[in-house]
C-alpha atoms as a PDB file:
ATOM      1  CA  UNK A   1      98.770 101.749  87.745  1.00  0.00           C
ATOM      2  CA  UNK A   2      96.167 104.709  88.408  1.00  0.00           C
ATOM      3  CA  UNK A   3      97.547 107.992  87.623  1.00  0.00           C
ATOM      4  CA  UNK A   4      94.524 109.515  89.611  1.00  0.00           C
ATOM      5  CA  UNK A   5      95.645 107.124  92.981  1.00  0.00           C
ATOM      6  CA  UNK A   6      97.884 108.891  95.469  1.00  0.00           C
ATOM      7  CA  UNK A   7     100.871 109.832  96.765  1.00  0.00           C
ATOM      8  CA  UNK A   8     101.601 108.708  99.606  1.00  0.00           C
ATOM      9  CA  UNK A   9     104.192 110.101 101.868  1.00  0.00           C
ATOM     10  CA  UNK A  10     105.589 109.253 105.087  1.00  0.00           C
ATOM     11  CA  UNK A  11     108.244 110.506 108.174  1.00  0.00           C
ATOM     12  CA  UNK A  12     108.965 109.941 111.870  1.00  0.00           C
ATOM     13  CA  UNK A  13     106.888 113.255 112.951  1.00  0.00           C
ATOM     14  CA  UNK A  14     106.387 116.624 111.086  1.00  0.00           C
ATOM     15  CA  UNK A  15     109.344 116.428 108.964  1.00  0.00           C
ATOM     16  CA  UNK A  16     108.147 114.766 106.322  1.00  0.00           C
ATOM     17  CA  UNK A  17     105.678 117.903 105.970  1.00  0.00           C
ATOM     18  CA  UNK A  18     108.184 119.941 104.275  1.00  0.00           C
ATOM     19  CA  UNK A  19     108.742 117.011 101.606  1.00  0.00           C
ATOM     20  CA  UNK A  20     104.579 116.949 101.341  1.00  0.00           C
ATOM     21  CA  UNK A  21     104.696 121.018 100.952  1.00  0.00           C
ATOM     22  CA  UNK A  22     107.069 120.967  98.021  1.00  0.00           C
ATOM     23  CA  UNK A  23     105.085 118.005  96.156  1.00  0.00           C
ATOM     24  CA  UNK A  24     101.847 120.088  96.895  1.00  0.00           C
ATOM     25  CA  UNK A  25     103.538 123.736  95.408  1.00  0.00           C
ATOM     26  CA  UNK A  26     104.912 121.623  92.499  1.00  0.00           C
ATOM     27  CA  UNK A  27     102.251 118.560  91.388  1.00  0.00           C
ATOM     28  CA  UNK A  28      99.246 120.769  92.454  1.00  0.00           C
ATOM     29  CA  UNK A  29      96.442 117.859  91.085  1.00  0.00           C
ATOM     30  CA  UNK A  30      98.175 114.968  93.060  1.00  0.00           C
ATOM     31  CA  UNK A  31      96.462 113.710  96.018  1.00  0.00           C
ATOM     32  CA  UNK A  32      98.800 112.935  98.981  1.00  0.00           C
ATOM     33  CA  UNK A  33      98.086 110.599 101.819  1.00  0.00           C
ATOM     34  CA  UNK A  34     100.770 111.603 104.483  1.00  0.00           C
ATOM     35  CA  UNK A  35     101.709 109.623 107.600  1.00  0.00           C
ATOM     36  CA  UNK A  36     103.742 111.176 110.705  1.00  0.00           C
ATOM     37  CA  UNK A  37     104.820 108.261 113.345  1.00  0.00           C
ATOM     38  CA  UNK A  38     104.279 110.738 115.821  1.00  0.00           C
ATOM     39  CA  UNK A  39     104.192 107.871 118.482  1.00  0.00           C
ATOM     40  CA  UNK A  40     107.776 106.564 118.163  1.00  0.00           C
ATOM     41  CA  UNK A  41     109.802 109.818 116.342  1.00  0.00           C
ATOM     42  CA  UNK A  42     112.400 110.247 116.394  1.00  0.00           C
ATOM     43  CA  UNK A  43     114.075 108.195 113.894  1.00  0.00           C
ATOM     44  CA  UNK A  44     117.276 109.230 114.342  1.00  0.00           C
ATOM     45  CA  UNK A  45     118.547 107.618 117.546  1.00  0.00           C
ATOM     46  CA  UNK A  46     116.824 104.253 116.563  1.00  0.00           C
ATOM     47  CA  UNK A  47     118.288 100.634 115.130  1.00  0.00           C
ATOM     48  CA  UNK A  48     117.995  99.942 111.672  1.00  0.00           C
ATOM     49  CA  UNK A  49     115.848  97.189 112.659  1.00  0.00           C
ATOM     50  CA  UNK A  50     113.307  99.292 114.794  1.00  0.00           C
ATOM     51  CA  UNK A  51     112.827 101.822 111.979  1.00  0.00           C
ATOM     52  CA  UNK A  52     112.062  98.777 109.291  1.00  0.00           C
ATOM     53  CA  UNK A  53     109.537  97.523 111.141  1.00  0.00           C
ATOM     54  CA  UNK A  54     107.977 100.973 111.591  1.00  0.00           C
ATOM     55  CA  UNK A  55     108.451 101.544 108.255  1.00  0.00           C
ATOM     56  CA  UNK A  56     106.655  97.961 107.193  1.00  0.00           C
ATOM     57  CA  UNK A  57     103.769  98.813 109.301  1.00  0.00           C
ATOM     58  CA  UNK A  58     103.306 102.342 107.499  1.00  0.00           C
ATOM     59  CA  UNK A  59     103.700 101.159 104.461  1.00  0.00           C
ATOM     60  CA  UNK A  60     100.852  98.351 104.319  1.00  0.00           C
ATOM     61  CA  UNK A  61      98.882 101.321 105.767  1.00  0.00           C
ATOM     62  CA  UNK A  62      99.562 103.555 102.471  1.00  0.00           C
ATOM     63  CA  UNK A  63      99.411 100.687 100.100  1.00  0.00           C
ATOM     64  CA  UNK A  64      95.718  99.932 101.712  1.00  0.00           C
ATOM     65  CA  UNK A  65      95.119 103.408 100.881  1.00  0.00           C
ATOM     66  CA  UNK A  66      95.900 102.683  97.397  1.00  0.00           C
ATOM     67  CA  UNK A  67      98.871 104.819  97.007  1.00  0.00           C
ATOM     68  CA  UNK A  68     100.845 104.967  93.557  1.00  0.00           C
ATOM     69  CA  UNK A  69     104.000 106.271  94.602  1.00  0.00           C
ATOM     70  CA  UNK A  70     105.216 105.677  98.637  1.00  0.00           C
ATOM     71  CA  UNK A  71     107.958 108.326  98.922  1.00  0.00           C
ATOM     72  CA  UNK A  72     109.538 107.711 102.248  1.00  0.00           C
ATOM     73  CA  UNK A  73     110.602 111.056 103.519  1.00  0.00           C
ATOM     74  CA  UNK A  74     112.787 110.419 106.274  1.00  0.00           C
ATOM     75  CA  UNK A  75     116.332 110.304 105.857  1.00  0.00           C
ATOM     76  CA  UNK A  76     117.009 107.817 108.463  1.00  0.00           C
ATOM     77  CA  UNK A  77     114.301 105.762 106.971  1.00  0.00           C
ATOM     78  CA  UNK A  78     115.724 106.259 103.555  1.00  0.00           C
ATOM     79  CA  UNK A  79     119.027 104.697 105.280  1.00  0.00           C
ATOM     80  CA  UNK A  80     117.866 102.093 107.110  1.00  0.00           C
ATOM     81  CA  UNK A  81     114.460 100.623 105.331  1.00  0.00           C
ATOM     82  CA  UNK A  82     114.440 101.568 101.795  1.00  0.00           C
ATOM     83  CA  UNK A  83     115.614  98.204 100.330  1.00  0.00           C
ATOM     84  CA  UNK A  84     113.139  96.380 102.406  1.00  0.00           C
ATOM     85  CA  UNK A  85     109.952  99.017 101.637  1.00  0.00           C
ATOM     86  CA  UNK A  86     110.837  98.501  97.777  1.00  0.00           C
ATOM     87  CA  UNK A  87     110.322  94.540  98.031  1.00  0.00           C
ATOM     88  CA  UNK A  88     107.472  94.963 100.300  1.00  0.00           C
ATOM     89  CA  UNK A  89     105.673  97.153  98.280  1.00  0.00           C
ATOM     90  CA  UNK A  90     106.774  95.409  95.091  1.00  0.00           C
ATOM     91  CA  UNK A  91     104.467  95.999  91.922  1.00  0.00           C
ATOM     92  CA  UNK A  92     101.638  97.551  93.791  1.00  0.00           C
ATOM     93  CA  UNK A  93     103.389 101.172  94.323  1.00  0.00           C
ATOM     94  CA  UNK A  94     106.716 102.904  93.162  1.00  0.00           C
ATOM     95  CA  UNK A  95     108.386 103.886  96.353  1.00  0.00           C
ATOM     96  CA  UNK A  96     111.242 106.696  96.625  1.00  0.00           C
ATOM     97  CA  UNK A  97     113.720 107.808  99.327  1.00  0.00           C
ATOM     98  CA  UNK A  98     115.338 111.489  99.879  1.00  0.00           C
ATOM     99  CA  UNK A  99     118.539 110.175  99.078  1.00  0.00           C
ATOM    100  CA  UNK A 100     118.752 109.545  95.660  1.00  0.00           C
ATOM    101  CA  UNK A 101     117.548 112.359  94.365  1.00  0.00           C
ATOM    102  CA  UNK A 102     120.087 114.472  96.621  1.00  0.00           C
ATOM    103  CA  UNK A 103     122.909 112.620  95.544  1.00  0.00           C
ATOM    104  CA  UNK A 104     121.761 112.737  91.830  1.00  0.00           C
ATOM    105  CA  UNK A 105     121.869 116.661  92.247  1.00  0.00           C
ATOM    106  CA  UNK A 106     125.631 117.039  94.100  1.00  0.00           C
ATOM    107  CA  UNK A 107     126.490 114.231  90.893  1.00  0.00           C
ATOM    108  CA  UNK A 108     125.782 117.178  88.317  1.00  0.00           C
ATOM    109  CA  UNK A 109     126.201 120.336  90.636  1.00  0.00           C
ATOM    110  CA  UNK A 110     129.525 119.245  91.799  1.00  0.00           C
ATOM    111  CA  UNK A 111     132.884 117.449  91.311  1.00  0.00           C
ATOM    112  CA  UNK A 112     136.867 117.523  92.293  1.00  0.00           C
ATOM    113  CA  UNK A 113     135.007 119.605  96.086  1.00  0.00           C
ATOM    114  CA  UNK A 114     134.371 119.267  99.693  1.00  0.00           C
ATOM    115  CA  UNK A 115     130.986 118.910 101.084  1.00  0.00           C
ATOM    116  CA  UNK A 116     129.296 118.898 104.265  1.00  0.00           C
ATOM    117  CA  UNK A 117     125.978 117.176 105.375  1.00  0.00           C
ATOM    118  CA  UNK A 118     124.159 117.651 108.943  1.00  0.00           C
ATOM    119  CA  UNK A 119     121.610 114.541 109.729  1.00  0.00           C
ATOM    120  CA  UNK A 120     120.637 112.472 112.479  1.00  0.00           C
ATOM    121  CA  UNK A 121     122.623 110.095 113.895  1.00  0.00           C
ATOM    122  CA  UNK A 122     121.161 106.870 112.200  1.00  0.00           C
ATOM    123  CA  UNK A 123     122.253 108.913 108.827  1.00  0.00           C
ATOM    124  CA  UNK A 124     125.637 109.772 109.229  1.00  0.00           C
ATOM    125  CA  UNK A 125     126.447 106.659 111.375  1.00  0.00           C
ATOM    126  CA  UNK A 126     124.671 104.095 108.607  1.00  0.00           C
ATOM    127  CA  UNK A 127     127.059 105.901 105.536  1.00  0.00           C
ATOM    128  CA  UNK A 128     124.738 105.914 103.141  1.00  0.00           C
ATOM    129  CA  UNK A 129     125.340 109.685 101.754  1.00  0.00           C
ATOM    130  CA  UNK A 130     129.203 108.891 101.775  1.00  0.00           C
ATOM    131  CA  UNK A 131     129.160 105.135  99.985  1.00  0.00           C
ATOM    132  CA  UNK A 132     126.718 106.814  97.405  1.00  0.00           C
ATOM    133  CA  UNK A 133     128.424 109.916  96.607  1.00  0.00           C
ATOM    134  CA  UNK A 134     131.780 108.321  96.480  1.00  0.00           C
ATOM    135  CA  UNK A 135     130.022 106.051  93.706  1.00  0.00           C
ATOM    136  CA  UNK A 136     129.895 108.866  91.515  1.00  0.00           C
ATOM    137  CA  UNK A 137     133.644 108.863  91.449  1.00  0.00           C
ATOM    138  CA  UNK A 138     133.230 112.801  90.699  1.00  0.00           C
ATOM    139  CA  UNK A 139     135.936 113.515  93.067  1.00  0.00           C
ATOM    140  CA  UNK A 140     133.841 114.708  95.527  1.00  0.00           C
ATOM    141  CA  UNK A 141     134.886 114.698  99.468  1.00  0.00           C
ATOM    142  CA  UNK A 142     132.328 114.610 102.435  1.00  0.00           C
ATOM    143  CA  UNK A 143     132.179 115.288 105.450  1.00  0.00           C
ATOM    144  CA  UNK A 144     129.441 114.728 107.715  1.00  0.00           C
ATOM    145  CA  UNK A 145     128.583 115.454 111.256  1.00  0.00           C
ATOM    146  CA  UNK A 146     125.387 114.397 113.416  1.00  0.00           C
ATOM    147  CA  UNK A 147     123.237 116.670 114.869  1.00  0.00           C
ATOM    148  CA  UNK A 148     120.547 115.282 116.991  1.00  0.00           C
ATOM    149  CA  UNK A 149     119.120 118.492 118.728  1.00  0.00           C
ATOM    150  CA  UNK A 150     118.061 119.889 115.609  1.00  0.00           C
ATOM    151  CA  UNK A 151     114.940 117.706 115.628  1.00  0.00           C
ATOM    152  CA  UNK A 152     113.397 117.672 119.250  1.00  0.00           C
ATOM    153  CA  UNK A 153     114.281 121.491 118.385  1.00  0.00           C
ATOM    154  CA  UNK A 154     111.977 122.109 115.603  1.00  0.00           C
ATOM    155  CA  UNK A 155     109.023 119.218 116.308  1.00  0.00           C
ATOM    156  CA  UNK A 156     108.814 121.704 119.618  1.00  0.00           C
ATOM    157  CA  UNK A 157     108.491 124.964 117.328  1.00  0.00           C
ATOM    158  CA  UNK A 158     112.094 126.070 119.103  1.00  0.00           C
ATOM    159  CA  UNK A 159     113.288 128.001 116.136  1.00  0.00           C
ATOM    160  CA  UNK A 160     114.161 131.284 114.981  1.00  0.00           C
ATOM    161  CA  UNK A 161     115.533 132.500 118.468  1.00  0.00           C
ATOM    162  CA  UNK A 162     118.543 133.016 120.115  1.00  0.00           C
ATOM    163  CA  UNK A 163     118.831 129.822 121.728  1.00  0.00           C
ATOM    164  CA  UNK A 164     117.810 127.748 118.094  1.00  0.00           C
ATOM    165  CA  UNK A 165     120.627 130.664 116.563  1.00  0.00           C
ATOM    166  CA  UNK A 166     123.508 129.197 119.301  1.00  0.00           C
ATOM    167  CA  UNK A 167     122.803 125.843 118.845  1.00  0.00           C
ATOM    168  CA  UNK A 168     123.127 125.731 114.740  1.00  0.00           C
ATOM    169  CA  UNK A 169     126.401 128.296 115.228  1.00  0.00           C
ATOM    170  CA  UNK A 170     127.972 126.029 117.581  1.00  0.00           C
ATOM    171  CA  UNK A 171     127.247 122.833 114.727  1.00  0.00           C
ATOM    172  CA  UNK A 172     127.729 125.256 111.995  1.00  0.00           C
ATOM    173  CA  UNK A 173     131.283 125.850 113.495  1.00  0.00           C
ATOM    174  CA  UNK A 174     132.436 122.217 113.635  1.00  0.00           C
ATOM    175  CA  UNK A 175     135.758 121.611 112.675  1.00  0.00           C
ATOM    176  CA  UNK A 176     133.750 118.658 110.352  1.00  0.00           C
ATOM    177  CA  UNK A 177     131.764 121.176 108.152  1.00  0.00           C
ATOM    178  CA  UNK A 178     135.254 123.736 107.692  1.00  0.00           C
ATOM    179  CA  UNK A 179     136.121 125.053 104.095  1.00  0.00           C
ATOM    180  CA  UNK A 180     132.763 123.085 102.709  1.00  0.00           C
ATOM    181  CA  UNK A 181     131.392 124.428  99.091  1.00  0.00           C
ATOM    182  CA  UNK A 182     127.757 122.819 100.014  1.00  0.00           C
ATOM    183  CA  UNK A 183     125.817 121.729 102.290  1.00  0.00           C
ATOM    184  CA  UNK A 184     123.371 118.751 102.702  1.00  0.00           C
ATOM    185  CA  UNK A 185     120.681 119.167 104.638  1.00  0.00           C
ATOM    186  CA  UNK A 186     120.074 115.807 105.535  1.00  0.00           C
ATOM    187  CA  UNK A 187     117.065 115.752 107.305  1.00  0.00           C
ATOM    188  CA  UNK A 188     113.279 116.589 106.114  1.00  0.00           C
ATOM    189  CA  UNK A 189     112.742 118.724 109.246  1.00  0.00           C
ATOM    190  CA  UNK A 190     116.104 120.907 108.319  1.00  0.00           C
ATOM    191  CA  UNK A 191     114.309 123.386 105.457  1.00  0.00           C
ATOM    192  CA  UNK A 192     112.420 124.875 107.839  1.00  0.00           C
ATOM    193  CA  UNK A 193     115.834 126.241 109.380  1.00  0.00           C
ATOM    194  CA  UNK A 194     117.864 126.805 106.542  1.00  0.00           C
ATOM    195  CA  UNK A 195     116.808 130.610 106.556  1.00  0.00           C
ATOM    196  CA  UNK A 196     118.972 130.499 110.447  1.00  0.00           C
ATOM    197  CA  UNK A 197     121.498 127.841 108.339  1.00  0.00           C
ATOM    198  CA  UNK A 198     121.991 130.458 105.352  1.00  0.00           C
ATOM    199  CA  UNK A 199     122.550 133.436 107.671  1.00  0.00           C
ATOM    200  CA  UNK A 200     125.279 131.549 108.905  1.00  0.00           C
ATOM    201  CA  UNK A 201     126.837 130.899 105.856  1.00  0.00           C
ATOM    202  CA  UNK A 202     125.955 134.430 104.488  1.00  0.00           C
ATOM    203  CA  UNK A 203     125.002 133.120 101.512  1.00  0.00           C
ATOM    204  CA  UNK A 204     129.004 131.730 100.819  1.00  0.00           C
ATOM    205  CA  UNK A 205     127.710 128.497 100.176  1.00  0.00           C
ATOM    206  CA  UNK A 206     125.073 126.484  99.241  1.00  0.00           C
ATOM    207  CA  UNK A 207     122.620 125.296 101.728  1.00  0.00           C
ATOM    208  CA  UNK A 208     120.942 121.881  99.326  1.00  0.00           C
ATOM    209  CA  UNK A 209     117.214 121.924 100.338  1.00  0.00           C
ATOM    210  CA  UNK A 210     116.167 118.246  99.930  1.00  0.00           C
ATOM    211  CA  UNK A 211     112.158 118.949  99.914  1.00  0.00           C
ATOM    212  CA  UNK A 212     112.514 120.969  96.579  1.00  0.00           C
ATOM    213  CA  UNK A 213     114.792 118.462  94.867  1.00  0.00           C
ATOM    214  CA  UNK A 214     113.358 115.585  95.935  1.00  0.00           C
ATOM    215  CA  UNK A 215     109.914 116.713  94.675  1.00  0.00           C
ATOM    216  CA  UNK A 216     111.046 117.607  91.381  1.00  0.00           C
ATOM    217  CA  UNK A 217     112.430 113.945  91.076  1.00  0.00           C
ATOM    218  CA  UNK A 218     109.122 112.550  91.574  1.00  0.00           C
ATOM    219  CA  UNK A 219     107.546 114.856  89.090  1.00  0.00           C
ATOM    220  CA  UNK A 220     110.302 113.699  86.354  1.00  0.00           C
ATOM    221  CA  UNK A 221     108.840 110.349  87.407  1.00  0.00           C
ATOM    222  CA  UNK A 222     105.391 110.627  87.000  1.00  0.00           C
ATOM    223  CA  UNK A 223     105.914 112.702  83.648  1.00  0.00           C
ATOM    224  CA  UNK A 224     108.018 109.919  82.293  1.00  0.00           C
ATOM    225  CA  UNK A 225     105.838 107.223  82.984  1.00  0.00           C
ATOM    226  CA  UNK A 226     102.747 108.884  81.999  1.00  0.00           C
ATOM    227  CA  UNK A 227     101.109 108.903  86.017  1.00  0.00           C
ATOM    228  CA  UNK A 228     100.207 112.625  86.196  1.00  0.00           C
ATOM    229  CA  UNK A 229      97.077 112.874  87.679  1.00  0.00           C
ATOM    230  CA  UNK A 230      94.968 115.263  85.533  1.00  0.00           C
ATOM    231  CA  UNK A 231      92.711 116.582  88.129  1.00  0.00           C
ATOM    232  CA  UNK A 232      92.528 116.029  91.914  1.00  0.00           C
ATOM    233  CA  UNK A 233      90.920 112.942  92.841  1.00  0.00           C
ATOM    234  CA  UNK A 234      90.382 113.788  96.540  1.00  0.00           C
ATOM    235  CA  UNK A 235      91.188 115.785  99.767  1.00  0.00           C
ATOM    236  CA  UNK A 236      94.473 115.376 101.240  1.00  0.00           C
ATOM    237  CA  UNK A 237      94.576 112.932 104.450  1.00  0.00           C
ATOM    238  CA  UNK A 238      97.098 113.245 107.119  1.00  0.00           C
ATOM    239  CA  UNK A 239      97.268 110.405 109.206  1.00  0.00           C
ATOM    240  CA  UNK A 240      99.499 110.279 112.578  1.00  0.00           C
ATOM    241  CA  UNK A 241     100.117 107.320 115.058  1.00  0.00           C
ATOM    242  CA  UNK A 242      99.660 109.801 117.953  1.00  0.00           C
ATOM    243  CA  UNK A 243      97.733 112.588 118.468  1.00  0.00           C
ATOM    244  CA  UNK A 244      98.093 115.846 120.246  1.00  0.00           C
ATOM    245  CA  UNK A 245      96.506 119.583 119.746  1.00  0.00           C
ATOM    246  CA  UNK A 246     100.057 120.877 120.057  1.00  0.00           C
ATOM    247  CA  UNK A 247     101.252 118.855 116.909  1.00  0.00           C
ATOM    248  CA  UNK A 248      98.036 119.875 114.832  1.00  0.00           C
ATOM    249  CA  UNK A 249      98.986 123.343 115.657  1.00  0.00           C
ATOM    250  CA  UNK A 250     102.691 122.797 114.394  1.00  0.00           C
ATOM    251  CA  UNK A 251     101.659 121.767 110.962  1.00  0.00           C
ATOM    252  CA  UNK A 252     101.207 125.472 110.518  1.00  0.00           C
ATOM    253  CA  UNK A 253     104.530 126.100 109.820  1.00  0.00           C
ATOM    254  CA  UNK A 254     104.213 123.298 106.805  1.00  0.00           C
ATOM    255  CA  UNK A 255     101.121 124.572 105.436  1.00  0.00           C
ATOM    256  CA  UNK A 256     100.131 128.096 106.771  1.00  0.00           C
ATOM    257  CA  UNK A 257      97.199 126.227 108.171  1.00  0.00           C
ATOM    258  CA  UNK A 258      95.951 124.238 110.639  1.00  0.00           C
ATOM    259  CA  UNK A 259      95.093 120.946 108.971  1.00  0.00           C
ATOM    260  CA  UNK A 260      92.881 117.857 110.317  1.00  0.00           C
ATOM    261  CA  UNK A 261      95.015 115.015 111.437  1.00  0.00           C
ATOM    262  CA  UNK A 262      93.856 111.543 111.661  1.00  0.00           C
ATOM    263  CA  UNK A 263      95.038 109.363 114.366  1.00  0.00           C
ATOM    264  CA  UNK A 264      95.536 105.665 112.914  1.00  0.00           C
ATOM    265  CA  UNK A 265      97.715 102.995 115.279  1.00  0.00           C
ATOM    266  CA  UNK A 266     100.067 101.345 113.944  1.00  0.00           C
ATOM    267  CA  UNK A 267     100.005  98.774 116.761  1.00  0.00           C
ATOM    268  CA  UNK A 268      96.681  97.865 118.574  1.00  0.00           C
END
């Protein structure tokens, strides 16, 4: 495998971005080829079998793009297609979910506690956080609850005011999430709350930003296996299956810039 190929990285919309942020901040020379479905997000209210076929049709896209590593960053795609992307892919790329690495961290962080985790519905509802974590037998107890307005809410920009503020509070406050020591956020799109999530909690517990963890996984990855790139082999591409000047605008709060999107159908 090239060590020089790259990364490629793909969501339902803009989430995903936050994942693609945290890879860029911590494997600076790694090229990354990111894909938003854009045409069919969200994820989160869809069937398992609707989201594997989405996530089929992206990944033949990424491995024609000669990808390494296909890090799906999409919890519900994590849930629902990550067995199937892993045999698709096979030999030709390593592929990675959000999951793992988030459960991995709670494993060593945490035992003998209670903790809570906000996702879409397709996450809570398909288990896979609870059968996992409960696999650790670390004595660990959670408690999930599904909050689907969070994501129209922030692919719209319709955060950090008073309306965003009430609708996390009146999550926040679910009898689900009560005497939690952590919190999952178990959605790619969530970091770019957790500032409103943390004021909330006032800093009482810990608010487990998947982005960050997830992209130091894939650097103990490459580093193990010797797949570092040494120098950047290219410009960043960002693909998306629908276009619009809004959503080029909204990758601002990902990047601090505007950057050129690529629109590239996934069904002609």
């Amino acid at each position: 495998m090239d060590s020089s190929a790259p990364i490629g990285i793909f969501d339902s919309g803009i989430g995903g971005m936050t994942v693609a942020r945290a890879v860029k901040d911590i494997l600076a020379n790694e090229q990354i080829v990111y894909f938003g479905d854009t045409a069919h997000l969200p994820y989160g209210d869809k069937s398992a079998a609707t989201i594997q076929a989405y996530s089929i049709k992206i990944t033949d896209v990424l491995l024609k793009r000669g990808c390494k590593v296909i890090l799906i960053a999409c919890n519900s795609a994590s849930s629902a297609a990550f067995e199937l992307v892993k045999e698709y892919a096979g030999s030709k790329a390593k592929v990675f979910n959000v999951v793992d690495p988030m459960v991995d961290y709670v494993r060593e962080q945490y035992s003998d506690t209670r903790i809570g985790l906000i996702g879409t519905k397709q996450t809570v509802s398909s288990g896979v956080y609870r059968d996992k974590i409960e696999a650790t037998n670390k004595g660990l107890q959670l408690t999930s609850l599904a909050t689907p307005l969070l994501v129209p809410m922030i692919e719209e920009s319709f955060i950090h005011n008073q309306i965003s503020e009430e609708i996390i509070k009146l999550y926040l406050q679910n009898e689900e999430l009560k005497d939690i020591k952590a919190l999952i956020l178990a959605c790619t799109h969530y970091p770019l709350i957790i500032d409103d999530i943390n004021k909330f909690y006032q800093g009482k517990i810990e608010v487990i930003d998947s982005s960050i963890i997830v992209a130091r996984s894939l650097k103990a990855y490459l580093e193990y296996n010797n797949l570092l790139s040494k120098k950047k082999s290219g410009e960043d591409q960002f693909l998306v299956s629908d276009y619009t000047d809004s959503f080029e605008q909204t990758t601002k709060l990902f990047f601090g810039q505007v950057v050129h999107l690529e629109k590239h159908t996934l069904w002609e």
